[in-house]
Protein backbone atom coordinates (compact mmCIF):
# COMPACT_ATOMS: atom_id res chain seq x y z
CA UNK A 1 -13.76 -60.28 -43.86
CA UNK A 2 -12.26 -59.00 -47.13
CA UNK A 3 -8.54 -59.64 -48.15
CA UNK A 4 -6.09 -58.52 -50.64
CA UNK A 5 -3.52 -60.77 -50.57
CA UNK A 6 -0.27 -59.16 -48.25
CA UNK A 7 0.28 -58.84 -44.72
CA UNK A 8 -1.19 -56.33 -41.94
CA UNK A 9 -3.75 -54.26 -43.41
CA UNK A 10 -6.48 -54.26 -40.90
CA UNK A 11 -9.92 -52.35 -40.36
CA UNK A 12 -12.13 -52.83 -37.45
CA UNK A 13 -15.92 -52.48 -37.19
CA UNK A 14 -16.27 -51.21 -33.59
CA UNK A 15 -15.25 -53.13 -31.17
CA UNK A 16 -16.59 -56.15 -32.86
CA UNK A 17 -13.50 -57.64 -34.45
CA UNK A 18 -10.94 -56.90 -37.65
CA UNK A 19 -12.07 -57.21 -41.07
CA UNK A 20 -8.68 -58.66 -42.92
CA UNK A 21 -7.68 -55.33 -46.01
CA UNK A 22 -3.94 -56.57 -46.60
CA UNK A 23 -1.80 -53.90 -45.45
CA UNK A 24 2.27 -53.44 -45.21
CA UNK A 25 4.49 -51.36 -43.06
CA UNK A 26 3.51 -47.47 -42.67
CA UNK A 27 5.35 -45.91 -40.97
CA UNK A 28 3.69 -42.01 -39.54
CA UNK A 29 4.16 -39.15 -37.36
CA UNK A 30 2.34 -36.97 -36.16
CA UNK A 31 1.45 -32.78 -36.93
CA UNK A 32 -1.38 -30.71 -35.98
CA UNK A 33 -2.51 -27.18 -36.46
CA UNK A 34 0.51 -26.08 -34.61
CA UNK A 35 0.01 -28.37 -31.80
CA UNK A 36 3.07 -30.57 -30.46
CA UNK A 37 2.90 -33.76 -32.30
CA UNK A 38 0.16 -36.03 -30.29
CA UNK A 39 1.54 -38.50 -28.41
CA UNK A 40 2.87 -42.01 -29.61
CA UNK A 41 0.26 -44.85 -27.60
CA UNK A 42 0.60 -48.23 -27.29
CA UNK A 43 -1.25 -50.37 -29.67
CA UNK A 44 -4.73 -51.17 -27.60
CA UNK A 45 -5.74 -55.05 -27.06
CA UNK A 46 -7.29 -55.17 -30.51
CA UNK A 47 -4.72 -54.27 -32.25
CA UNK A 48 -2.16 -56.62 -30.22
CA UNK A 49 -4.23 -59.63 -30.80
CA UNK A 50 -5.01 -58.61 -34.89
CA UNK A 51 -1.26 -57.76 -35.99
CA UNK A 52 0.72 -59.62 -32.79
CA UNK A 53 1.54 -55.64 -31.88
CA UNK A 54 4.01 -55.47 -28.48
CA UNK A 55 5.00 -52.96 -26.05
CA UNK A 56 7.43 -51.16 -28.39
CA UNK A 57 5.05 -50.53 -31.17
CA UNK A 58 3.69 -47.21 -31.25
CA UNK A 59 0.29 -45.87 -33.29
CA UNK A 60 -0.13 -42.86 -34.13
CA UNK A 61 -3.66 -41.66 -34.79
CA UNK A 62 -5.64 -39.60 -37.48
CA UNK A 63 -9.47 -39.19 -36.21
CA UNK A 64 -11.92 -38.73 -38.71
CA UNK A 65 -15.15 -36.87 -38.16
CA UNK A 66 -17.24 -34.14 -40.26
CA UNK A 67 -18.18 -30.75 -39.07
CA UNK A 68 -20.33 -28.13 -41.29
CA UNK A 69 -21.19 -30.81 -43.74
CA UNK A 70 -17.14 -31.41 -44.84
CA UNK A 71 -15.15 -34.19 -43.31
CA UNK A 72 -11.93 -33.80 -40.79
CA UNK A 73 -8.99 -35.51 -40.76
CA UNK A 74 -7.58 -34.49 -36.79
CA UNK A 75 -4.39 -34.10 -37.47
CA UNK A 76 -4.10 -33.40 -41.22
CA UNK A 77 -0.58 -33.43 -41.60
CA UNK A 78 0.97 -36.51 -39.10
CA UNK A 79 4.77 -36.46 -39.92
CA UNK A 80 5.56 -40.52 -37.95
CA UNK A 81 8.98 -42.49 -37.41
CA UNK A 82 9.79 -45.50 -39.17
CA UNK A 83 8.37 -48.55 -37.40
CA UNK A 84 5.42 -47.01 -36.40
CA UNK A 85 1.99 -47.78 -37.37
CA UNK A 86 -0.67 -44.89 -38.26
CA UNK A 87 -4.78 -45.59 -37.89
CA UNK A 88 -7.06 -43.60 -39.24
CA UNK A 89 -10.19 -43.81 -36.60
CA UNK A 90 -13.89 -42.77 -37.01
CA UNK A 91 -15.08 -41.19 -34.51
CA UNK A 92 -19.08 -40.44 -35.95
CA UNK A 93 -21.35 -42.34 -37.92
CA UNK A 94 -20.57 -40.84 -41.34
CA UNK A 95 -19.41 -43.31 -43.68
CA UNK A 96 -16.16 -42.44 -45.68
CA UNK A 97 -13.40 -44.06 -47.17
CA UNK A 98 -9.19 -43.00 -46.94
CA UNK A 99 -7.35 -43.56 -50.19
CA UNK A 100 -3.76 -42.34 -50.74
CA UNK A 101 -3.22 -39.96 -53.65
CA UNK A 102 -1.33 -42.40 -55.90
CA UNK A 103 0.10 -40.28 -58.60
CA UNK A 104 1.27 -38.01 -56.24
CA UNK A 105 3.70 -40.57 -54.69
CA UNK A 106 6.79 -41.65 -56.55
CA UNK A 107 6.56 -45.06 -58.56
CA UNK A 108 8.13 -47.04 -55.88
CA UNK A 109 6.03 -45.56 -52.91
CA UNK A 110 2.80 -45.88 -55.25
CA UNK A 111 3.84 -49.61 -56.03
CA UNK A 112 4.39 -50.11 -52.52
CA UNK A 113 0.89 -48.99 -51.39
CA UNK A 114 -0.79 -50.53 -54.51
CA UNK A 115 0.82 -54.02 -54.48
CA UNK A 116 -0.01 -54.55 -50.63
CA UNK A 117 -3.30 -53.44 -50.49
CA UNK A 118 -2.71 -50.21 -48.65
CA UNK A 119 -3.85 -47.43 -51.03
CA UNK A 120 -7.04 -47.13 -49.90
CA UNK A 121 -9.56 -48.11 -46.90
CA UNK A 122 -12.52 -50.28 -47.10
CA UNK A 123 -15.56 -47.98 -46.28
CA UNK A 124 -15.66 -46.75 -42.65
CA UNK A 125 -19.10 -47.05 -41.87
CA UNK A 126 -19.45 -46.77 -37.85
CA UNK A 127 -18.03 -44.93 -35.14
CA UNK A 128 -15.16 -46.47 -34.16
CA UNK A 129 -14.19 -48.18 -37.78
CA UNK A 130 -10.51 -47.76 -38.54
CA UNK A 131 -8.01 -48.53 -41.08
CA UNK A 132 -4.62 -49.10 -40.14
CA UNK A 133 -1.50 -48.98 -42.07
CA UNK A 134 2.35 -49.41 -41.05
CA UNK A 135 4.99 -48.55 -43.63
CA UNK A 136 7.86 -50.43 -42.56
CA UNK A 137 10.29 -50.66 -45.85
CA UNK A 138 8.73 -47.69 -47.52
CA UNK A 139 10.50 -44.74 -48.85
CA UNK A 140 10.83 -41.58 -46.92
CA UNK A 141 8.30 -38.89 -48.29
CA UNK A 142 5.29 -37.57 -48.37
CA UNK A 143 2.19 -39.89 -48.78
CA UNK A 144 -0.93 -37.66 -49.54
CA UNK A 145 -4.19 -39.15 -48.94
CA UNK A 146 -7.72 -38.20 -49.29
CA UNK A 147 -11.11 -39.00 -47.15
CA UNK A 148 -14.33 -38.67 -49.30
CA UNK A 149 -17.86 -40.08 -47.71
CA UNK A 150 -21.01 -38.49 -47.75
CA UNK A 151 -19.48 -35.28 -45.91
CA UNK A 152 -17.42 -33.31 -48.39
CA UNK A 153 -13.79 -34.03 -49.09
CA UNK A 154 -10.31 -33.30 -47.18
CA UNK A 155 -6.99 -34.23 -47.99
CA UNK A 156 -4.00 -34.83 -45.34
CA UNK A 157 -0.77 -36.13 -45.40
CA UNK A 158 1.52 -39.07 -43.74
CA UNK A 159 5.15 -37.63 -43.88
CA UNK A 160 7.46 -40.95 -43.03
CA UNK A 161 10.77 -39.76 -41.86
CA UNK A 162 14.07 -41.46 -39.99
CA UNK A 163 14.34 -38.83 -37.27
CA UNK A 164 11.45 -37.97 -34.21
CA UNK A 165 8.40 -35.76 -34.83
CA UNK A 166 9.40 -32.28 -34.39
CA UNK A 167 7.32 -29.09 -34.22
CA UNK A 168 5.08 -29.59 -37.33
CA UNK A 169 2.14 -27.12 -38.77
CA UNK A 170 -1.18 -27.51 -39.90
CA UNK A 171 -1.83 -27.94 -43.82
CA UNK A 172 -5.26 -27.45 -43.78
């Protein structure tokens, strides 16, 4: 396991267990290529046991993968409601990492992500590897990020927001 001090941040290997990243509340929703925003699922056993998740949590997910040698974030864009929580899930073998785009963020959203440990993943190395973030007492905005690895780079974006997704469109 490797901590940073803070509360939350988690990143599973698998189906094997968490490995401990500090995290805070992130708070996401969801856009797609044009698509209605994908649904909001209850957290999964894993994540109920690791962060003490209940019924009326919702995650929101970002699926990673690479396709013609560059890596895919699926959706790009998630646009997410305050409370929730956001995971960004591997779905290959590639190995990549997720930072957030720090000096693209205002100082108190940067801060935010820096002082809890949430500005960027420990490397995703297996299928099913996630990092997941909530952004509970973080300001509204726009939180770039960017997923490097041995495919070739994309960037994305969590938009956190008071109201419910709404019809969003691809940034791609």
């Amino acid at each position: 396991m490797r901590g940073r001090g803070g509360e939350g941040l988690k990143r599973t290997r698998g189906s094997s267990g968490l490995t401990a990243v500090s995290l805070l509340s992130v708070v996401l929703a969801s856009c797609g290529r044009g698509e209605a925003p994908p649904p909001q699922n209850p957290p999964d056993a894993l994540l109920r046991d690791s962060l003490q998740l209940g019924d009326d949590d919702r995650v929101f997910r970002i699926s990673l993968s690479s396709e013609n040698g560059d890596n895919r974030a699926d959706p790009t864009t998630i646009q997410v409601p305050m409370g929730a929580w956001v995971e960004f899930v591997s779905v290959d073998g590639w190995p990549r990492t997720v930072a957030f785009v720090l000096d693209s963020l205002s100082s108190p959203a940067a801060e935010l992500l820096r002082s809890s440990g949430q500005d960027a993943s420990p490397p995703l190395l297996d299928a099913g590897d996630r990092f997941v973030v909530t952004f509970t007492g973080a300001p509204a905005g726009r939180y770039p990020f960017r997923i490097e690895g041995s495919a070739g780079p994309v960037e994305g974006a969590v938009v956190i927001g008071e109201s419910e997704p709404e019809d969003f469109s691809a940034t791609h």
